[in-house]
C-alpha atoms as a PDB file:
ATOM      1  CA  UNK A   1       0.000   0.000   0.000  1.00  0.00           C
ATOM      2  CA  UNK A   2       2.762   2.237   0.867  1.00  0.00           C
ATOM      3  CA  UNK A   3       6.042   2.147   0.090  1.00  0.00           C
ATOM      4  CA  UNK A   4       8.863   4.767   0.870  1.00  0.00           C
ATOM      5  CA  UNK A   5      12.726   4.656  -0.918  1.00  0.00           C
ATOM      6  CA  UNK A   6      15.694   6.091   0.021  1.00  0.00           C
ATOM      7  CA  UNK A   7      13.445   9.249   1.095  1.00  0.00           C
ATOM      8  CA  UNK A   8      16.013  12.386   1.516  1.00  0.00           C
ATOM      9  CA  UNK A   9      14.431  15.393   3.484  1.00  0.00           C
ATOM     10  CA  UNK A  10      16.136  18.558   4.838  1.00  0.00           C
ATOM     11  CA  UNK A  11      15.181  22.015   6.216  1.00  0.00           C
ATOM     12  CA  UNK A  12      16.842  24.381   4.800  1.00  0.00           C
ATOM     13  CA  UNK A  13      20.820  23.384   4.668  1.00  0.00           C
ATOM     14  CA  UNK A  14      19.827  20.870   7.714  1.00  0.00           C
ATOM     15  CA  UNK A  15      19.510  17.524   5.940  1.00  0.00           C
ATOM     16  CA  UNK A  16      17.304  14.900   8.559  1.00  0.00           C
ATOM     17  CA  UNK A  17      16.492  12.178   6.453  1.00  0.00           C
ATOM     18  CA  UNK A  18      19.611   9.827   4.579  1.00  0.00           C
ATOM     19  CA  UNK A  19      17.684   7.155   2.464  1.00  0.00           C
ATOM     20  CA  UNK A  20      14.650   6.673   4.373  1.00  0.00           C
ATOM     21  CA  UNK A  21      13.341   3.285   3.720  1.00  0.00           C
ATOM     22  CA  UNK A  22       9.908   1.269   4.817  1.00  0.00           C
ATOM     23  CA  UNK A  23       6.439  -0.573   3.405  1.00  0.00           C
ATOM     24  CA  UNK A  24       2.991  -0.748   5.178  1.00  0.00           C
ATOM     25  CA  UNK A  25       0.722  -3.157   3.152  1.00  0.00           C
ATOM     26  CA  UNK A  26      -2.807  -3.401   3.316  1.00  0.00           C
ATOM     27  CA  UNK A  27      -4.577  -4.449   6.571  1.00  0.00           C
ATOM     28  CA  UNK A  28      -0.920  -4.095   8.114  1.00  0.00           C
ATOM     29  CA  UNK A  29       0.149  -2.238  11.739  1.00  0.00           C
ATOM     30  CA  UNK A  30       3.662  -0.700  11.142  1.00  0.00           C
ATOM     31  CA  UNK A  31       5.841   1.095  13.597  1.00  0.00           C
ATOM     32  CA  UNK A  32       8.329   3.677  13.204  1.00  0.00           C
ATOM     33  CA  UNK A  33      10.507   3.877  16.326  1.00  0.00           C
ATOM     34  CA  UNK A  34      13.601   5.803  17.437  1.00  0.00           C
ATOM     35  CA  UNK A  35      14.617   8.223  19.959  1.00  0.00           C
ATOM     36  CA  UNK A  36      13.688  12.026  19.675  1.00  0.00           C
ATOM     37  CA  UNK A  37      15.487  14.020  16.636  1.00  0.00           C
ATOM     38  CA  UNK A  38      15.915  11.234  14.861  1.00  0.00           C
ATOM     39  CA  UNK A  39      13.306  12.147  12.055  1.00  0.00           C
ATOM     40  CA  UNK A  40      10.821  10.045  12.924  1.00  0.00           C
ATOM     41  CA  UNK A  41       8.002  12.811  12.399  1.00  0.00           C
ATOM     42  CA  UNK A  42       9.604  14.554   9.581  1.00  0.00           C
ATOM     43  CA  UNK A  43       9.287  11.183   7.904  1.00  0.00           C
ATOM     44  CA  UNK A  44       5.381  11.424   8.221  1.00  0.00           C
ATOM     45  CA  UNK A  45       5.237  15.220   7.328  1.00  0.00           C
ATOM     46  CA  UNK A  46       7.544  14.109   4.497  1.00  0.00           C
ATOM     47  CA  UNK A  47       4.872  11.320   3.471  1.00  0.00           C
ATOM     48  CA  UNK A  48       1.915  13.751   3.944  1.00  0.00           C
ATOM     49  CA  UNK A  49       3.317  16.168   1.785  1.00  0.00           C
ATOM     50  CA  UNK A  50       3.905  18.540   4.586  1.00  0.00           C
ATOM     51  CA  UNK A  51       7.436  18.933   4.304  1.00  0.00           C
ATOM     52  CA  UNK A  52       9.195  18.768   0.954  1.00  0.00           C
ATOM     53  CA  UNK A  53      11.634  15.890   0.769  1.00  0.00           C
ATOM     54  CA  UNK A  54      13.850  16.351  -2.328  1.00  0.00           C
ATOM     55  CA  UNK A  55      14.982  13.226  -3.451  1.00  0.00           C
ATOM     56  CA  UNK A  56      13.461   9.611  -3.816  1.00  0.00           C
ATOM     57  CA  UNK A  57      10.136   7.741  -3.971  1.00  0.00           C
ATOM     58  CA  UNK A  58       6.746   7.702  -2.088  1.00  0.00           C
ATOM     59  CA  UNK A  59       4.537   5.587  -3.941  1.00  0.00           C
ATOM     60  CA  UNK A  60       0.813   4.887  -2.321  1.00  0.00           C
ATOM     61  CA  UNK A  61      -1.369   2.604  -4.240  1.00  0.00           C
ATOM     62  CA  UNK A  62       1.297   2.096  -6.835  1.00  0.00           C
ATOM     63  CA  UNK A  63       1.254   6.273  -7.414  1.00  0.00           C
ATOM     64  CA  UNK A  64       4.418   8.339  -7.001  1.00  0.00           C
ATOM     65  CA  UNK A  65       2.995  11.206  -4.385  1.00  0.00           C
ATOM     66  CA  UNK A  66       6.327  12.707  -3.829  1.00  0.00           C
ATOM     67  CA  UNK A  67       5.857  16.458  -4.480  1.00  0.00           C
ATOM     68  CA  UNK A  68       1.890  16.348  -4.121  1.00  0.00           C
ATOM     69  CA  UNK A  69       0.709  18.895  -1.746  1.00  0.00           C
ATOM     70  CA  UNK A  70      -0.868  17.564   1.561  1.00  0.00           C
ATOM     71  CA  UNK A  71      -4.726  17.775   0.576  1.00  0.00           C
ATOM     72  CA  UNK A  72      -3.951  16.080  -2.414  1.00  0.00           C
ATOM     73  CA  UNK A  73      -2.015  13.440  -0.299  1.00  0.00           C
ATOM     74  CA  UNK A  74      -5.046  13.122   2.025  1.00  0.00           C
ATOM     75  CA  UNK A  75      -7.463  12.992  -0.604  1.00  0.00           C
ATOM     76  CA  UNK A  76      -6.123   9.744  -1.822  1.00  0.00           C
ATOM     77  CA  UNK A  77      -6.687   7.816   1.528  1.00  0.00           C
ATOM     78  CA  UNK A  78      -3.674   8.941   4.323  1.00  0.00           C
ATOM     79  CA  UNK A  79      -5.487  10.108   7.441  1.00  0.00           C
ATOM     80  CA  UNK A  80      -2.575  11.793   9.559  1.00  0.00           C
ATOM     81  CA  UNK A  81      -3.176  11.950  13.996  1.00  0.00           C
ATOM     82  CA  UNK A  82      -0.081  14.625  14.472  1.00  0.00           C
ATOM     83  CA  UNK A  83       1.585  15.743  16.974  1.00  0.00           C
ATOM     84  CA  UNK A  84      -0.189  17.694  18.938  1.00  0.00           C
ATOM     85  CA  UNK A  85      -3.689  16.915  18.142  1.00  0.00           C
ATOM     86  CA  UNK A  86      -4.317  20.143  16.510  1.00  0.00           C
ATOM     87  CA  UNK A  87      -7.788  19.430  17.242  1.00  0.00           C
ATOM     88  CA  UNK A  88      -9.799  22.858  16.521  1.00  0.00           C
ATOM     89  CA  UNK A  89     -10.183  24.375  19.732  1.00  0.00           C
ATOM     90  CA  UNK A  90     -13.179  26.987  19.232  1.00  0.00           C
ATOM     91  CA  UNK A  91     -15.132  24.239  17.694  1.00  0.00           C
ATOM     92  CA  UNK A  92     -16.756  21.427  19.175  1.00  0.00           C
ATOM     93  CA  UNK A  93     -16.720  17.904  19.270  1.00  0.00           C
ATOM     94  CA  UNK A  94     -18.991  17.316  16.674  1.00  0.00           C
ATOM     95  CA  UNK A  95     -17.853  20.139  14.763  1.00  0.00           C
ATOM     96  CA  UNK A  96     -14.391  19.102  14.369  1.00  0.00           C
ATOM     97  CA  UNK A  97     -15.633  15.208  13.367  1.00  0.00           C
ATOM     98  CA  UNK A  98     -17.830  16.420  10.691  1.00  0.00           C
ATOM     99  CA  UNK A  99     -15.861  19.625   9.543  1.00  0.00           C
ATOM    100  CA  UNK A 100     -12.828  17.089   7.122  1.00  0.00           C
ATOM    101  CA  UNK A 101     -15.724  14.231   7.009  1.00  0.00           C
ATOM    102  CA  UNK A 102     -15.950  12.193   3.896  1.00  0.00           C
ATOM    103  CA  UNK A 103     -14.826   8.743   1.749  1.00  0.00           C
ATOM    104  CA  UNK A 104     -11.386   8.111   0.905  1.00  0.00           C
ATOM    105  CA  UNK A 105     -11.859   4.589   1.108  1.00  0.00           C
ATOM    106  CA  UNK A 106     -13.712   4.746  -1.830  1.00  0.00           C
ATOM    107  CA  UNK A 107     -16.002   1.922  -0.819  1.00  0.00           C
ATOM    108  CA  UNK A 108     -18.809   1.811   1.449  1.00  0.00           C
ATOM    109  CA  UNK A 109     -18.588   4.128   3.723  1.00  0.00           C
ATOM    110  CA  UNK A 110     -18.245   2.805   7.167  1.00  0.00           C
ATOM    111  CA  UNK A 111     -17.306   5.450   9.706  1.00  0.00           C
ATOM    112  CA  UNK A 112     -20.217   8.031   9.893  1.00  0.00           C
ATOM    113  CA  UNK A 113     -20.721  10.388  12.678  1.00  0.00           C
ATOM    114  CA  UNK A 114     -23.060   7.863  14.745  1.00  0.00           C
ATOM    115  CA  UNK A 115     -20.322   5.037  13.685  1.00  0.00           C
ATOM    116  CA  UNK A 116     -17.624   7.290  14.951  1.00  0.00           C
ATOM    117  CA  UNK A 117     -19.668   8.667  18.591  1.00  0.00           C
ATOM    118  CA  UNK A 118     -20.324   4.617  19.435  1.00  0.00           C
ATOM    119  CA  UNK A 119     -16.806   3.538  18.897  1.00  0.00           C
ATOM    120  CA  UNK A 120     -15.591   6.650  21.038  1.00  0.00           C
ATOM    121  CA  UNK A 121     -18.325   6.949  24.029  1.00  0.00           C
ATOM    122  CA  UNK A 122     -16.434   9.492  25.878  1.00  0.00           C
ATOM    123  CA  UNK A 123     -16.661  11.775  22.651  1.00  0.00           C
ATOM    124  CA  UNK A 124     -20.381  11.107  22.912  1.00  0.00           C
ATOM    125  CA  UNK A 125     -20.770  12.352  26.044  1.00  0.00           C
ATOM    126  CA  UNK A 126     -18.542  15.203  25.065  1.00  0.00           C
ATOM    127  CA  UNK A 127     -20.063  16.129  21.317  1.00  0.00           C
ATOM    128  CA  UNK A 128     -21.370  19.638  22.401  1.00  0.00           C
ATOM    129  CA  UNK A 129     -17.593  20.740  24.510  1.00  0.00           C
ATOM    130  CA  UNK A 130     -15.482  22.969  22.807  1.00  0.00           C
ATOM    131  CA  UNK A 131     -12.321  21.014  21.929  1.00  0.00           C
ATOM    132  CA  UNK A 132     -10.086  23.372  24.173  1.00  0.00           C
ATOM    133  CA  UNK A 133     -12.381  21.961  27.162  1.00  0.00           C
ATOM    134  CA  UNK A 134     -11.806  18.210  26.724  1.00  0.00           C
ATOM    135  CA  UNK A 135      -8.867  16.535  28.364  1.00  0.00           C
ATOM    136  CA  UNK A 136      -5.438  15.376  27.082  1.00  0.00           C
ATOM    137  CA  UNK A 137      -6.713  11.959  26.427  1.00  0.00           C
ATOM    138  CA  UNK A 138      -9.889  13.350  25.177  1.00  0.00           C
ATOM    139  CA  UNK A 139      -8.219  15.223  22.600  1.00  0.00           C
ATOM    140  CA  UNK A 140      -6.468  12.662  21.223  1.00  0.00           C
ATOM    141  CA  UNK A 141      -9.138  10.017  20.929  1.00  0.00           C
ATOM    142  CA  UNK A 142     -11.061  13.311  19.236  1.00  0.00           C
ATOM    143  CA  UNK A 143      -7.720  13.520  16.522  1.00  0.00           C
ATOM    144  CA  UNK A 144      -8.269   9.906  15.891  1.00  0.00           C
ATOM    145  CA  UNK A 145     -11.751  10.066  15.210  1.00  0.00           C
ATOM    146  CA  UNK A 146     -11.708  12.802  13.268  1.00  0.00           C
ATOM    147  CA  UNK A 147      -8.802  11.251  11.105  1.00  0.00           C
ATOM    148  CA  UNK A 148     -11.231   8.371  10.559  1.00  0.00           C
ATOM    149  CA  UNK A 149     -14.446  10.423   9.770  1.00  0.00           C
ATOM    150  CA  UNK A 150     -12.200  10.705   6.660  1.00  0.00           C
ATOM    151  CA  UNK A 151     -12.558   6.874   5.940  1.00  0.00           C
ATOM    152  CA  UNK A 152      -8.751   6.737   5.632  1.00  0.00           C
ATOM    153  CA  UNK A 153      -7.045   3.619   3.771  1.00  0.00           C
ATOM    154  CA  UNK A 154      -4.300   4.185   5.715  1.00  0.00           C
ATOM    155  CA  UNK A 155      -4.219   5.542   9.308  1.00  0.00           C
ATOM    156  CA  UNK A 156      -0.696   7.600  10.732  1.00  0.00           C
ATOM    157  CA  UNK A 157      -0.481   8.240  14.109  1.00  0.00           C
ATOM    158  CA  UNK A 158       2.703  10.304  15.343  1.00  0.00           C
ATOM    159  CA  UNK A 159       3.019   9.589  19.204  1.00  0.00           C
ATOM    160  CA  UNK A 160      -0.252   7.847  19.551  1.00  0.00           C
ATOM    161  CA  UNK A 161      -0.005   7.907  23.665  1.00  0.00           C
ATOM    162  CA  UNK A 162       2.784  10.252  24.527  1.00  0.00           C
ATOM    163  CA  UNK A 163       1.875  12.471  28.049  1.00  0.00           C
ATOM    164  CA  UNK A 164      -1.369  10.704  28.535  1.00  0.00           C
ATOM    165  CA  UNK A 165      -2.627   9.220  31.430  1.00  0.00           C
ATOM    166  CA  UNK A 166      -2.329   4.994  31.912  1.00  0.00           C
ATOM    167  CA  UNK A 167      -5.985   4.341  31.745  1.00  0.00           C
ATOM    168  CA  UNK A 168      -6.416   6.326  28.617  1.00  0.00           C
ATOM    169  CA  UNK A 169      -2.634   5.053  27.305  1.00  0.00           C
ATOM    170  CA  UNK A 170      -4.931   1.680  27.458  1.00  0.00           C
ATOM    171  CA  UNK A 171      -8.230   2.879  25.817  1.00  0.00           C
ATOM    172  CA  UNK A 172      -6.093   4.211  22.990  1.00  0.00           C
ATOM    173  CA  UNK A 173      -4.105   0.839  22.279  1.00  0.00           C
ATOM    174  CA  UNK A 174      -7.635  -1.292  22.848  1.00  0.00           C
ATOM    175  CA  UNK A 175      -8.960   1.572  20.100  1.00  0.00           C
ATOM    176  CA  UNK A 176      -6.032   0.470  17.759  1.00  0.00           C
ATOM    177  CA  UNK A 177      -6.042  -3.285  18.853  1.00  0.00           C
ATOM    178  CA  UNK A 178     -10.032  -3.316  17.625  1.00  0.00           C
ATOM    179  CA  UNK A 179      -9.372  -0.870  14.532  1.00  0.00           C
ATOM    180  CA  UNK A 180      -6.242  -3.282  13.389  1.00  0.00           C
ATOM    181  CA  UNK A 181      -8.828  -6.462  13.921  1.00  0.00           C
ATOM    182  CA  UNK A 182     -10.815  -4.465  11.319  1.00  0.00           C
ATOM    183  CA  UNK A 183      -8.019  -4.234   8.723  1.00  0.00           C
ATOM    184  CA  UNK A 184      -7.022  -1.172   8.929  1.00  0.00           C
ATOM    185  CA  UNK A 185      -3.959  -0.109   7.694  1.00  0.00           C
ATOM    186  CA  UNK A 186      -1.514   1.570  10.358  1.00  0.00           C
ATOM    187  CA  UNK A 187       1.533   3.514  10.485  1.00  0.00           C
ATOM    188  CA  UNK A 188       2.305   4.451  14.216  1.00  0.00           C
ATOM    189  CA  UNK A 189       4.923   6.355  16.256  1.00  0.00           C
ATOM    190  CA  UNK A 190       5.272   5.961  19.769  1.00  0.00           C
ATOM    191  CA  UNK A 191       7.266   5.079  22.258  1.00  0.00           C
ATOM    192  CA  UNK A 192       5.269   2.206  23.935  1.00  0.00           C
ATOM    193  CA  UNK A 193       7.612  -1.155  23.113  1.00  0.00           C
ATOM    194  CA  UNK A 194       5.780  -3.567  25.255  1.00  0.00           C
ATOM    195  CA  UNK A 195       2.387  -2.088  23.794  1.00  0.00           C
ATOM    196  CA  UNK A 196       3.794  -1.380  20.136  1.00  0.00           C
ATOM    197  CA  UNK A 197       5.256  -5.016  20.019  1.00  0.00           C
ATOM    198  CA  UNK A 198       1.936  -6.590  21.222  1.00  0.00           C
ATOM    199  CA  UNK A 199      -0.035  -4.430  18.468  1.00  0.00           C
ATOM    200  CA  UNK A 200       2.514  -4.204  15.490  1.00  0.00           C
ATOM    201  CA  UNK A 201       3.161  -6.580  12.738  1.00  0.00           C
ATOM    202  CA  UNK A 202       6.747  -5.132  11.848  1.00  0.00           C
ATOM    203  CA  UNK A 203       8.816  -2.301  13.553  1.00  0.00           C
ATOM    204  CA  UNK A 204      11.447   0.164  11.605  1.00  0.00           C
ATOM    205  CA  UNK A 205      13.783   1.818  14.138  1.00  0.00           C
ATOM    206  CA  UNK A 206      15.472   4.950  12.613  1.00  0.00           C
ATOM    207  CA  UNK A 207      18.731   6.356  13.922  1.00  0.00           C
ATOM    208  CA  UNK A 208      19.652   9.693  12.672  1.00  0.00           C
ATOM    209  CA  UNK A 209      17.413   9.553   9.463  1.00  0.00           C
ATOM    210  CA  UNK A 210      17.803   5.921   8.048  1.00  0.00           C
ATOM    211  CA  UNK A 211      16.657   2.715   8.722  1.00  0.00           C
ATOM    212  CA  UNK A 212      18.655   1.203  11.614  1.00  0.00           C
ATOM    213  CA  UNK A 213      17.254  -2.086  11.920  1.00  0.00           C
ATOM    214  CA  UNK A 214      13.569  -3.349  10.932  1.00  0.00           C
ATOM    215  CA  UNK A 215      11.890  -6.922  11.698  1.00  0.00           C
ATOM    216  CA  UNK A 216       8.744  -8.520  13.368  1.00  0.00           C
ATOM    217  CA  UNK A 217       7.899  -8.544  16.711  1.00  0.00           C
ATOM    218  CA  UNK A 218       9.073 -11.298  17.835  1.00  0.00           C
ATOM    219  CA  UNK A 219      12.366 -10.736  16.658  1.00  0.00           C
ATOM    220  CA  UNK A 220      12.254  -7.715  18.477  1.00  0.00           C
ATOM    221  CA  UNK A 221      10.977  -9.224  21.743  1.00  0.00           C
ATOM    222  CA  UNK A 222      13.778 -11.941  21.634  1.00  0.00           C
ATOM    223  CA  UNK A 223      16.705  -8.960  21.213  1.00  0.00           C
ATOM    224  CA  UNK A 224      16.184  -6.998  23.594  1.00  0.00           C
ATOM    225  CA  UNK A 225      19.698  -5.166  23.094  1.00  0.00           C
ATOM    226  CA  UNK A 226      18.125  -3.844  20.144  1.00  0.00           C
ATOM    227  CA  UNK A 227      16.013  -1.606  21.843  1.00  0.00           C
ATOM    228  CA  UNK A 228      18.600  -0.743  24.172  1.00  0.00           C
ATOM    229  CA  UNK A 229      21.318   0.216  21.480  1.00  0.00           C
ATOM    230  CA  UNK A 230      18.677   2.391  19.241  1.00  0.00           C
ATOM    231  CA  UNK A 231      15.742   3.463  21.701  1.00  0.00           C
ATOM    232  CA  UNK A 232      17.066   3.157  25.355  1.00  0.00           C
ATOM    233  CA  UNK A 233      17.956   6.362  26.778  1.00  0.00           C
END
């Protein structure tokens, strides 16, 4: 579904990304894992067309989208979670589900607003709060559902759980768990091994923009110097 080749991005004379490399195919969880600065967002941004990369090959569906500007990107199917949330904070819950709603599955269209409200109860409870009123974990089970409102082929999620609270760490890996069982594509970033590993089908670590070692998960689990050479702090 999508594959990324020797992927070079840089800001401005800053190069962060040295031959990026990795494949999510349909129905598949993939991770992207690293420590911090290592380019593991600006590999998404560079995939969603948010920030240029200026040399090799993001294909999706067989299509080159290298160069493509981000709502073209999303158009075709990639519904991005950043960073952040970037929920819209003067709008409310509902608001921000239906505001980028539509199909970019381009078959029947399975999450609708009801759809979306009984898979996420707390949201339910919260449609008529502002999104600058919900909580942390609120928030980002709110950027999740509004990435699938979009009907995404594939799902990215750049630090799925990071600063949230156990119980809602949980919620948000039994959301993925049941979303995966549904085969739905994934891309995520976080920093979650025990969680990622139980979840995942294969893992790419990056180490100062490239691929620094990629497998399955039990390979993973049954190295566990791996994570301490390329992730540990």
């Amino acid at each position: 579904m999508l594959e990324v080749e020797a992927l070079e991005t840089a800001y401005g004379r800053s190069q962060v990304l040295f031959g990026m490399a990795l494949k999510v195919g349909a129905g598949e969880v993939v991770t992207l894992m690293g420590r911090n600065g290592m380019g593991k967002t600006t590999t998404i941004r560079s995939i969603m067309g948010m920030t240029k990369a200026y040399a090799g090959s993001i294909r999706f569906e067989g299509r080159e989208i290298r160069g493509l500007p981000s709502y073209a990107v999303a158009k075709l199917g990639l519904g991005l979670v950043p960073e952040g949330r970037q929920i819209f904070p003067n709008l409310s819950v509902r608001e921000n589900l239906v505001a980028t709603a539509g199909n970019r599955s381009e078959g029947p269209r399975r999450w609708t607003l009801e759809n979306v409200l009984e898979a996420f109860p707390r949201l339910a409870e919260r449609k008529r709060n502002m999104g600058n009123q919900l909580s942390g974990g609120e928030q980002q089970m709110l950027a999740i559902a509004r990435a699938l409102m979009t009907n995404p082929k594939l799902l990215l999620l750049d630090e799925a759980t990071e600063g949230l609270a156990p119980l809602i760490r949980a919620e948000i890996w039994d959301i993925l768990a049941r979303l995966k069982a549904e085969g739905q594509a994934i891309l995520v970033i976080d920093k979650n091994i025990a969680a990622l590993t139980r979840l995942a089908d294969r893992h790419t670590i990056i180490e100062k923009g490239a691929v620094a070692w990629s497998g399955g998960s039990a390979e993973l689990r049954a190295d566990p110097g791996i994570v301490q050479r390329y992730i540990g702090v």
